[in-house]
Protein backbone atom coordinates (compact mmCIF):
# COMPACT_ATOMS: atom_id res chain seq x y z
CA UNK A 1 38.50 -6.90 -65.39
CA UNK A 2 35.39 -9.29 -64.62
CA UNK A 3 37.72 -10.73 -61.99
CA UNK A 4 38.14 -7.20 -60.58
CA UNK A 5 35.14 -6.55 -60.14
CA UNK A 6 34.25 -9.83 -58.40
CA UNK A 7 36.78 -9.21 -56.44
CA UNK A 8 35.88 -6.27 -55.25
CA UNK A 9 32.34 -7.31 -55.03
CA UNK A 10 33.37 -9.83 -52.30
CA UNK A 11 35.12 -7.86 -50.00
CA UNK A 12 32.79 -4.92 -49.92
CA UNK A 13 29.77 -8.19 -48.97
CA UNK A 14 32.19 -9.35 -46.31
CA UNK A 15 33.33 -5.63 -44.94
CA UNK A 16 29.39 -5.08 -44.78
CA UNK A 17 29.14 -8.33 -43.28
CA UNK A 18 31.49 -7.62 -40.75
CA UNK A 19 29.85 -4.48 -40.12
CA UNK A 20 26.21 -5.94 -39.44
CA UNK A 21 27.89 -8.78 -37.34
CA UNK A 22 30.16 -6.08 -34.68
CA UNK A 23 26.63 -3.83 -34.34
CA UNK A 24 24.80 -6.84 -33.61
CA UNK A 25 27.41 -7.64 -30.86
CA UNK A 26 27.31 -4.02 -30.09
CA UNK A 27 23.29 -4.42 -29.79
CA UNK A 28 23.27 -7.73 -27.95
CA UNK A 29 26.26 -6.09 -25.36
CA UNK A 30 23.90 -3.40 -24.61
CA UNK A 31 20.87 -5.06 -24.15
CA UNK A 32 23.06 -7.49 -21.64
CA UNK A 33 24.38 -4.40 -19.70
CA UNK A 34 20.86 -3.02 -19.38
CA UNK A 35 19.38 -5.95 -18.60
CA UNK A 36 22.29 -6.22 -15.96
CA UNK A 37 21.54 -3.06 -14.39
CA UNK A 38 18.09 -3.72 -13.56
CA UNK A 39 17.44 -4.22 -9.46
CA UNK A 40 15.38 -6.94 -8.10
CA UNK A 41 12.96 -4.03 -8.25
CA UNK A 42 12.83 -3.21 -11.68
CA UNK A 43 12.59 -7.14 -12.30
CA UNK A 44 9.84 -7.73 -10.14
CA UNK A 45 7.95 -4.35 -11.58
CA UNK A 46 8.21 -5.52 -14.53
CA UNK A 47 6.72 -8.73 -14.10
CA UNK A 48 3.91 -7.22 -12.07
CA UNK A 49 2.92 -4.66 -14.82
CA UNK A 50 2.40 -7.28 -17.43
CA UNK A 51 0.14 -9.36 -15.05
CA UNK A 52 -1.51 -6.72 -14.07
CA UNK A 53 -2.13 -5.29 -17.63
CA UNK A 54 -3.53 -8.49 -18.40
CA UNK A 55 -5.94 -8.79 -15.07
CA UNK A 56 -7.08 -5.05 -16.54
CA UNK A 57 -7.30 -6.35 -20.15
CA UNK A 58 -9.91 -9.52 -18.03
CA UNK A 59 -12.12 -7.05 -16.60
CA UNK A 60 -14.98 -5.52 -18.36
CA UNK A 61 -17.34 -3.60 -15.35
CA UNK A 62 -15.91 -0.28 -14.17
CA UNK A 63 -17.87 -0.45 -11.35
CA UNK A 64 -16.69 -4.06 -9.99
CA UNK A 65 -13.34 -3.87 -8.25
CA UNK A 66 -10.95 -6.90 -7.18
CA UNK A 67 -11.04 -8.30 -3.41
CA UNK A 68 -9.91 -11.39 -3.43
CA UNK A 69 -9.39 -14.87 -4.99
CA UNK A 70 -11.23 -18.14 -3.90
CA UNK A 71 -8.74 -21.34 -3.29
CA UNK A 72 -8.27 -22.71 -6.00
CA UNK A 73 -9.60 -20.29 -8.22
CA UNK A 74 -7.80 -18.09 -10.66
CA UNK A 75 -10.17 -15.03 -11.35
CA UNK A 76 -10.62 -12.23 -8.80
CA UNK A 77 -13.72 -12.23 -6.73
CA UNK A 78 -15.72 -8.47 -7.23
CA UNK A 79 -17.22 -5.95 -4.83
CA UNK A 80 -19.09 -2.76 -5.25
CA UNK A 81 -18.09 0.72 -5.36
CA UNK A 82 -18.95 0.87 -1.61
CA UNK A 83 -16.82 -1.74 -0.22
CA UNK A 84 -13.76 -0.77 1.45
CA UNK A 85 -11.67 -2.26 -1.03
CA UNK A 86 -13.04 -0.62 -3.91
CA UNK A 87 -9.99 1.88 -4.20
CA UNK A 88 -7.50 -0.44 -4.34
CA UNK A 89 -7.79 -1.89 -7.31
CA UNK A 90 -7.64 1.57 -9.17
CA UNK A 91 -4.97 2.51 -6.90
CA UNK A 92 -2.57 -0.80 -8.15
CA UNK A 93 -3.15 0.70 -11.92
CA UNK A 94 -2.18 3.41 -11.17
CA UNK A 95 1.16 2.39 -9.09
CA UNK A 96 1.53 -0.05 -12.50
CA UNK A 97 1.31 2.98 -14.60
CA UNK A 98 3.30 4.85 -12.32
CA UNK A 99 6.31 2.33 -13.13
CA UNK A 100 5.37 1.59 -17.14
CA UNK A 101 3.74 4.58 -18.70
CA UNK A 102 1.86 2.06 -20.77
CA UNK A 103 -1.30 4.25 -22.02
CA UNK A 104 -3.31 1.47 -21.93
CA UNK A 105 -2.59 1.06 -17.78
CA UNK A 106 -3.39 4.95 -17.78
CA UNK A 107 -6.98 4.51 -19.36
CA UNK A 108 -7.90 1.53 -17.44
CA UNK A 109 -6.66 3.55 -14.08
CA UNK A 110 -9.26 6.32 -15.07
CA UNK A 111 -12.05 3.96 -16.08
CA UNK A 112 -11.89 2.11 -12.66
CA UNK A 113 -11.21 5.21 -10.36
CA UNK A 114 -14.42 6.93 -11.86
CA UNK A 115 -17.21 5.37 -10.06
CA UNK A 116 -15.91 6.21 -6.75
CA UNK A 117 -16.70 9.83 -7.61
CA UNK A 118 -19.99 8.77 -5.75
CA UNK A 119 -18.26 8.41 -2.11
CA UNK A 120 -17.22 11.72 -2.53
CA UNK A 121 -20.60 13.12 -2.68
CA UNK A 122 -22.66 10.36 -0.64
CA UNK A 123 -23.07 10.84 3.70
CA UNK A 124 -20.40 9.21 5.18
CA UNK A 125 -21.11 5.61 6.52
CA UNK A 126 -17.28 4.30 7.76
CA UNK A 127 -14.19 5.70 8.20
CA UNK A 128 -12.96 3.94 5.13
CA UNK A 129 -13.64 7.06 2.38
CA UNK A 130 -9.23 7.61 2.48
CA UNK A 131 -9.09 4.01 1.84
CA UNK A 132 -11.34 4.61 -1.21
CA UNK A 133 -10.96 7.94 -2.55
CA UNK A 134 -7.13 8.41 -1.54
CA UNK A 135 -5.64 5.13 -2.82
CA UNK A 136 -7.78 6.29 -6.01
CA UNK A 137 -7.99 9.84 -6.97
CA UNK A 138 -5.44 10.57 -4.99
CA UNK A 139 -2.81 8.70 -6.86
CA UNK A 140 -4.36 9.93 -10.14
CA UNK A 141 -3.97 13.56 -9.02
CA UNK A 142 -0.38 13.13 -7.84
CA UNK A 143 0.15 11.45 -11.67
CA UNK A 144 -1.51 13.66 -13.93
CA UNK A 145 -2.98 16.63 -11.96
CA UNK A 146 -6.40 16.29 -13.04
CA UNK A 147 -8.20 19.27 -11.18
CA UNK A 148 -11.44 17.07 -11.47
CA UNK A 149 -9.65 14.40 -9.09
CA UNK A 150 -8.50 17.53 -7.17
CA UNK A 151 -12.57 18.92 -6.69
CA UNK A 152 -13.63 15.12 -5.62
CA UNK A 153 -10.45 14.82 -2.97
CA UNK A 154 -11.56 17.85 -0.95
CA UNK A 155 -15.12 17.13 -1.28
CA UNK A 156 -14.16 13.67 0.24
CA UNK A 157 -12.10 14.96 2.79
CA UNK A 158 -14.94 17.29 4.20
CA UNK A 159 -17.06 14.28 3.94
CA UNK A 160 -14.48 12.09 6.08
CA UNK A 161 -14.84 14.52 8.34
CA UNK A 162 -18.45 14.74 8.97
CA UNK A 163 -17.71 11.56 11.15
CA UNK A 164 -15.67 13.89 13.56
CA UNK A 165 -16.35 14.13 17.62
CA UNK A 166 -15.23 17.05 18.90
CA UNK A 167 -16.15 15.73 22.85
CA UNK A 168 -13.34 12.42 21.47
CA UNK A 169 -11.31 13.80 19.62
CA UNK A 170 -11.85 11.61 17.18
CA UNK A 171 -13.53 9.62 13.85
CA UNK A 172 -15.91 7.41 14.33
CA UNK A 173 -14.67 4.42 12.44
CA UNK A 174 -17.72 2.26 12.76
CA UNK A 175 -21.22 3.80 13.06
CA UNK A 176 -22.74 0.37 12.41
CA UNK A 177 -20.84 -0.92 15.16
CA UNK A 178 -21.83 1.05 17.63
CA UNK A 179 -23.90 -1.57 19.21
CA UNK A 180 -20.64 -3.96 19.59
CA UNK A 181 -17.79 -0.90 20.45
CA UNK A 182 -19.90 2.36 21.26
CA UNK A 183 -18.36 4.98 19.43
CA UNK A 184 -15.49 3.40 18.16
CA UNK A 185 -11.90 4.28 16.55
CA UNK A 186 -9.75 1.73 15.29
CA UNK A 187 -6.24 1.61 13.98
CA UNK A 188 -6.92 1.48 10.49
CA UNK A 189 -7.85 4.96 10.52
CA UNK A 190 -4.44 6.54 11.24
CA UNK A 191 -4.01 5.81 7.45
CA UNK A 192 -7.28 8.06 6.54
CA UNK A 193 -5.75 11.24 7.83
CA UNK A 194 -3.67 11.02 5.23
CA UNK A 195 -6.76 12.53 2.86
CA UNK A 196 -7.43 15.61 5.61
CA UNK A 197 -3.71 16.11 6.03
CA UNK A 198 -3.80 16.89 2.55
CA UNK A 199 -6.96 18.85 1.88
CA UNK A 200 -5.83 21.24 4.57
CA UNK A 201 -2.64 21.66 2.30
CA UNK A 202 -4.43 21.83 -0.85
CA UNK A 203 -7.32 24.48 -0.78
CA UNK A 204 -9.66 22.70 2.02
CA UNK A 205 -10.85 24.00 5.24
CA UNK A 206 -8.14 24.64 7.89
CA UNK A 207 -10.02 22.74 10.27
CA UNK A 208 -9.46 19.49 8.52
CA UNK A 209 -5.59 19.36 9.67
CA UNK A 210 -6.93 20.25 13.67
CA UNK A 211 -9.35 17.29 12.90
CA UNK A 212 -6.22 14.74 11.85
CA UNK A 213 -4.16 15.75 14.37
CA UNK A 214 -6.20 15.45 17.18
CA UNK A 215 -7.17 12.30 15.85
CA UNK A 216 -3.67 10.86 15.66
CA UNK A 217 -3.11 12.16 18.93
CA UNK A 218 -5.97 10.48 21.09
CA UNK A 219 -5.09 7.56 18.78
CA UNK A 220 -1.40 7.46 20.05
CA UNK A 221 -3.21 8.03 24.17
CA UNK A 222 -5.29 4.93 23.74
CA UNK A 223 -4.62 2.34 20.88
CA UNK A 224 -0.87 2.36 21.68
CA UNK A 225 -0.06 -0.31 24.91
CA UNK A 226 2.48 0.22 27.03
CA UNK A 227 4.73 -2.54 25.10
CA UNK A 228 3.77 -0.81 22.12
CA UNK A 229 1.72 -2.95 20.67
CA UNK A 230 -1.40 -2.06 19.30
CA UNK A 231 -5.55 -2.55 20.34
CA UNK A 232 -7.53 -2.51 17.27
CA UNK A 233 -10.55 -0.77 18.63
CA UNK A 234 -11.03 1.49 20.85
CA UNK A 235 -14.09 2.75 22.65
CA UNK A 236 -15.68 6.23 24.53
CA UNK A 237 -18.70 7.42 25.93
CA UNK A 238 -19.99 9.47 23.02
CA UNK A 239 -21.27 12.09 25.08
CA UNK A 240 -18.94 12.75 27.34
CA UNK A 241 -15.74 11.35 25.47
CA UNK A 242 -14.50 9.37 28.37
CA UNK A 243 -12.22 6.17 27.24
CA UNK A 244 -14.42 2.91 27.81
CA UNK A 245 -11.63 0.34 26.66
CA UNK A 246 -9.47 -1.18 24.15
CA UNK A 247 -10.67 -4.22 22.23
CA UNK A 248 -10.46 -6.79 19.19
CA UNK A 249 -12.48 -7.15 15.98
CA UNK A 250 -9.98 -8.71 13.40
CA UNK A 251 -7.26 -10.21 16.06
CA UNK A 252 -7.04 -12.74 18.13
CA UNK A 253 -7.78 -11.16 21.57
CA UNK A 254 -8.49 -8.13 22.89
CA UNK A 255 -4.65 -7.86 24.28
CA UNK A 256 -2.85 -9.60 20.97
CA UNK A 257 -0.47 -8.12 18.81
CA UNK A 258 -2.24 -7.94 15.35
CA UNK A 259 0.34 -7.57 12.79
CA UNK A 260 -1.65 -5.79 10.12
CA UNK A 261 -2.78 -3.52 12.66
CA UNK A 262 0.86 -2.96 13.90
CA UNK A 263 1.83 -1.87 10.23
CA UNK A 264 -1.17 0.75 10.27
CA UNK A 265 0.17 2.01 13.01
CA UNK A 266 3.63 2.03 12.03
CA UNK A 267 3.11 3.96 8.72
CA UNK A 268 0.28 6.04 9.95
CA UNK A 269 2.02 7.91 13.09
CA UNK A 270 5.47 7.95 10.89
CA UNK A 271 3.13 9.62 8.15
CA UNK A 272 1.41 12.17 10.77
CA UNK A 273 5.00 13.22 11.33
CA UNK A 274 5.85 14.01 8.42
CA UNK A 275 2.47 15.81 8.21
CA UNK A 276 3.25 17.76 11.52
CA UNK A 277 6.17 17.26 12.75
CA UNK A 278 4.93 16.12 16.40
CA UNK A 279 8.03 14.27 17.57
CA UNK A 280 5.50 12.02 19.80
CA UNK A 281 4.52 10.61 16.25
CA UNK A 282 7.90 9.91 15.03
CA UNK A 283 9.03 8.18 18.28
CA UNK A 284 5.78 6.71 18.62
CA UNK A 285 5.92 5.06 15.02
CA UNK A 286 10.36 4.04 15.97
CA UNK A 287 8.75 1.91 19.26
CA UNK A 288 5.96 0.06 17.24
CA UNK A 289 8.62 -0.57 14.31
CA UNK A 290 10.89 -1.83 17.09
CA UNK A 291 8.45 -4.11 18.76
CA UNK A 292 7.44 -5.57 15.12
CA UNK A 293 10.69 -6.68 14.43
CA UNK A 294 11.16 -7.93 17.74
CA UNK A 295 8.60 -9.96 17.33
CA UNK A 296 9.30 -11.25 13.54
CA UNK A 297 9.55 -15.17 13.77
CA UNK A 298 12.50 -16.58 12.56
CA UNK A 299 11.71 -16.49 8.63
CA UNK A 300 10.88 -12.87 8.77
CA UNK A 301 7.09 -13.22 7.76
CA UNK A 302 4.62 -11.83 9.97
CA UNK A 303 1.69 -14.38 11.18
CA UNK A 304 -1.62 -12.78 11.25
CA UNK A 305 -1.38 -11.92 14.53
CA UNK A 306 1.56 -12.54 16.80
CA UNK A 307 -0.11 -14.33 19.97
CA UNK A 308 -2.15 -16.73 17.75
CA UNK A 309 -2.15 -20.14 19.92
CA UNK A 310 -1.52 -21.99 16.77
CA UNK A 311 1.85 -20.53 15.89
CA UNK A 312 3.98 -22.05 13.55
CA UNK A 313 0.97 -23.78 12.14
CA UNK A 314 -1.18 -20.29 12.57
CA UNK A 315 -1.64 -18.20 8.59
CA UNK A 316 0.74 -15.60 8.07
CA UNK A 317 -0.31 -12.24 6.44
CA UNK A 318 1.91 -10.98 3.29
CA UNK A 319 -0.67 -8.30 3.10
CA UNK A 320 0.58 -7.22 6.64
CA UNK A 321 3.99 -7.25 5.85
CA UNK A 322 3.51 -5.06 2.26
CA UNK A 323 1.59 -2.33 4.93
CA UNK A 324 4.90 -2.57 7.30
CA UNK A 325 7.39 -2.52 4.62
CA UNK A 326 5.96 0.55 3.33
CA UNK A 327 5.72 2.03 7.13
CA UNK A 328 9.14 1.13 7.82
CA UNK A 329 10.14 3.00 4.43
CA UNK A 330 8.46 6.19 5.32
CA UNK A 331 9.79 6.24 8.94
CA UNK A 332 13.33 5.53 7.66
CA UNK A 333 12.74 8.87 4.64
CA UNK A 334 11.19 11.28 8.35
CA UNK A 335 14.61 10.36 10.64
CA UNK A 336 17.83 12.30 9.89
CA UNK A 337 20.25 9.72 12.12
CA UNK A 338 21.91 7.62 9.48
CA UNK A 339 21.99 4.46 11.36
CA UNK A 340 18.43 4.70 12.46
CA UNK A 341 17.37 5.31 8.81
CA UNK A 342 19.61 2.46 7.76
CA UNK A 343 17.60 -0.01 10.58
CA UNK A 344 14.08 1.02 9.45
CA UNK A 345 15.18 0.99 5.57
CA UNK A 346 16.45 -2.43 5.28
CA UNK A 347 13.51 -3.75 7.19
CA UNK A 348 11.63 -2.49 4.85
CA UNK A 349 13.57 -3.44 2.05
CA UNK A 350 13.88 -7.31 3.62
CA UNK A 351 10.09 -7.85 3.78
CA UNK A 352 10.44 -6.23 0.49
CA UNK A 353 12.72 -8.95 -0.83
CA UNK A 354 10.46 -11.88 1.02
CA UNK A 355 7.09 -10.86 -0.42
CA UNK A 356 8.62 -11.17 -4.10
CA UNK A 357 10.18 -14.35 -3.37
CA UNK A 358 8.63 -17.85 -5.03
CA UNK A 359 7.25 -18.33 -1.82
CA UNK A 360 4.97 -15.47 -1.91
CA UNK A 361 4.80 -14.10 -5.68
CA UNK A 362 1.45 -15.88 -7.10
CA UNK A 363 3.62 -16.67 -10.63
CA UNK A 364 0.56 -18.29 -12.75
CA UNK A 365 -1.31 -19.54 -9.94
CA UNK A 366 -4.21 -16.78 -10.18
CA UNK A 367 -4.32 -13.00 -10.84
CA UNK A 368 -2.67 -11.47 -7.79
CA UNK A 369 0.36 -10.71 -7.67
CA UNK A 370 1.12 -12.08 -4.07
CA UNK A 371 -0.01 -15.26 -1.96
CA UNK A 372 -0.99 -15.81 1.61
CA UNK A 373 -2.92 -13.41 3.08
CA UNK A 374 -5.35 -13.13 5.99
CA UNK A 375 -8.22 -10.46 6.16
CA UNK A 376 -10.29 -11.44 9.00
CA UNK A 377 -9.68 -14.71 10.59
CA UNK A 378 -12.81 -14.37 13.15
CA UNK A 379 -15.03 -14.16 10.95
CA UNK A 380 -13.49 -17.03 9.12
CA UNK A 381 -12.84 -14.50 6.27
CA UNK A 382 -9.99 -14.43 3.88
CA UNK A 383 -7.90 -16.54 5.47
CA UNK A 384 -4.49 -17.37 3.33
CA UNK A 385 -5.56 -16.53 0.09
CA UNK A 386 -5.21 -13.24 -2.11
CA UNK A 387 -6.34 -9.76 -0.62
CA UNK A 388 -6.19 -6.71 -3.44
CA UNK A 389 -4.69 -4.60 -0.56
CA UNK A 390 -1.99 -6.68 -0.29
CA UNK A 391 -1.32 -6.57 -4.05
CA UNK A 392 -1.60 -2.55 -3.67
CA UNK A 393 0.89 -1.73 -0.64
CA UNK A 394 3.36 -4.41 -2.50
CA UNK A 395 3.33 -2.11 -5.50
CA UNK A 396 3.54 1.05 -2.96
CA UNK A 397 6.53 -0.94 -1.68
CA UNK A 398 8.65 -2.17 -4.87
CA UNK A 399 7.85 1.99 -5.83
CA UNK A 400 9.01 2.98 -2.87
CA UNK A 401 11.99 1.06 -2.51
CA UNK A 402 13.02 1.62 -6.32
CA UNK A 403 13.16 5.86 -5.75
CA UNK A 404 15.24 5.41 -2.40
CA UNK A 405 17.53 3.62 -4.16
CA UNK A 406 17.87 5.25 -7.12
CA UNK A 407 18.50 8.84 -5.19
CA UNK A 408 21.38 6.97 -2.97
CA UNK A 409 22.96 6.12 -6.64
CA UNK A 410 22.29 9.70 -8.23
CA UNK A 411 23.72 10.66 -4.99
């Protein structure tokens, strides 16, 4: 009987044994499969979030914001709530919690997007309030619907607007430059409409959509060569709104191709089309896109700008290819030809792949999440280091990238 019982005894340990040993196969199969079915995307998301949640976990002052990192250093440098950058950071958190969902992401997007309530409110002193307010509130309201975010968007779009010429027919992007460029409009501002386009939709004044669209449309007259390439500035005769010329601040020359400026312009007239369905936008945004890649160099990566002397030993600009491959991605979602949307999506998608390559990905070399950027050579600023911008349209990208894809497989 005793035997019987051991007996019995055994084989019920080694049925249960068996049992423990096929779901832990089971388990470990699964996990394999889903780890499998990630995209390069997902992989590269992931490994963003977590440095990211850690650069958030680093910083202590709500009201200091990431620009960029020092050679050789490892920590961000920090700016005010009124530098142009300011809404970045704030805007990367909330791309990151976009992606992860992590509550902890969520609270640290709030805590840095509340001080730049105050730009909002405050007389307008650049065109850069879309920039600040947009890549900021704007993201949170699109995430959680936060009517507060909603009040401060449309009092910053009326703000924005204050900077309007009706004689121009456009923003004044500078009004401490005036001594350098007159009144002045440069190309970064196609990417400020943005903020009126939607204010218009969204319970603001009517007359903030007439404002963008004229804008985008003297824009497209005067910044936009003949090659399609791009001038950075622009300048009129305030009073009478006569076109003085086209100019440099951040490129080269007056007549080089910058390439970040190229990708404003890309994204920002592809953008306006979607926002008004002006076919001049659309085609306008196609021919810059077309003259980009045109001029890529051989390994795909934009140099800061494209008639640089120096070239190949000139700086390229990852933050200029982030701010294409998200134009490229938004002109490719506004065209309806398949084979056109196929061109402008897998350029996107290829600068895409380059910026998370070893090359470009920072790894543990410092807090950003990509390498080799160039903000304003000139002025001997930024040059091939870390820009937060660049770490925000890469995020923008990777996001953008990862819902296109995923529709084509629902599909």
């Amino acid at each position: 009987m005793k035997i019987f019982k051991l007996t019995t005894a055994v084989f019920c340990m080694a049925l249960l044994l068996s049992c423990n040993n096929k779901a832990d196969k089971k388990a470990k199969s699964e996990e394999v499969v889903a780890v499998a079915s990630k995209t390069n995307e997902d992989v590269i998301l992931d490994k963003s979030v977590v440095k990211i949640k850690t650069t958030l976990q680093n910083l202590k002052s709500a009201d200091s914001f990431p620009r960029n990192i020092t050679k050789g250093n490892k920590d961000w440098n920090l700016v005010g709530v009124k530098d142009w950058c300011s809404g970045f950071w704030p805007g990367t958190l909330w791309y990151a919690y976009e992606y992860s969902k992590d509550p902890e992401i969520l609270a640290g997007a709030e805590k840095f997007t509340a001080p730049l309530k105050t730009i909002a409110y405050t007389p307008a002193e650049n065109h850069d309030i879309g920039f600040m307010v947009y890549c900021s509130y704007g993201n949170g309201y699109r995430l959680t619907g936060n009517e507060e975010y909603k009040t401060i968007l449309l009092a910053a779009a009326d703000t924005l607007a204050t900077l309007y010429n009706p004689k121009v027919g456009t923003i004044l992007s500078w009004p401490g430059m005036k001594h350098k460029f007159q009144y002045n409009t440069i190309i970064d501002n196609m990417m400020n409409l943005e903020l009126l386009f939607w204010a218009a939709k969204n319970g603001g004044d009517k007359s903030l959509y007439d404002i963008a669209n004229s804008h985008a449309e003297v824009s497209m007259k005067y910044l936009v060569r003949p090659d399609y390439s791009i001038y950075h500035v622009i300048s009129f005769d305030e009073k009478t709104g006569e076109f003085i010329k086209g100019a440099t601040h951040q490129g080269y020359a007056d007549e080089s191709m910058w390439a970040r400026g190229q990708g404003w312009g890309i994204y920002g007239f592809a953008m306006s089309y979607r926002e008004t369905g002006n076919e001049e936008f659309l085609t306008t945004s196609q021919k810059l896109a077309d003259h980009f890649i045109e001029r890529l160099p051989e390994d795909g990566m934009p140099y800061w700008d494209f008639d640089d002397p120096k070239i190949p030993d000139a700086p390229k600009d990852a933050s200029a290819a982030g701010v294409v491959a998200c134009g490229m991605l938004e002109l490719s979602e506004q065209l309806t030809d398949p084979v056109l949307k196929e061109k402008y999506f897998n350029a996107g998608k290829k600068l895409i792949t380059l910026l998370g390559s070893d090359a470009y990905m920072s790894g543990d070399t410092n807090e950003s999440l990509l390498l080799h950027s160039t903000g304003h050579l000139p002025h001997n600023s930024e040059i091939d280091v870390p820009i937060i911008y660049s770490d925000y349209y890469f995020m923008e990208a990777l996001l953008r990238l990862k819902k296109i894809e995923d529709r084509i497989v629902q599909n």
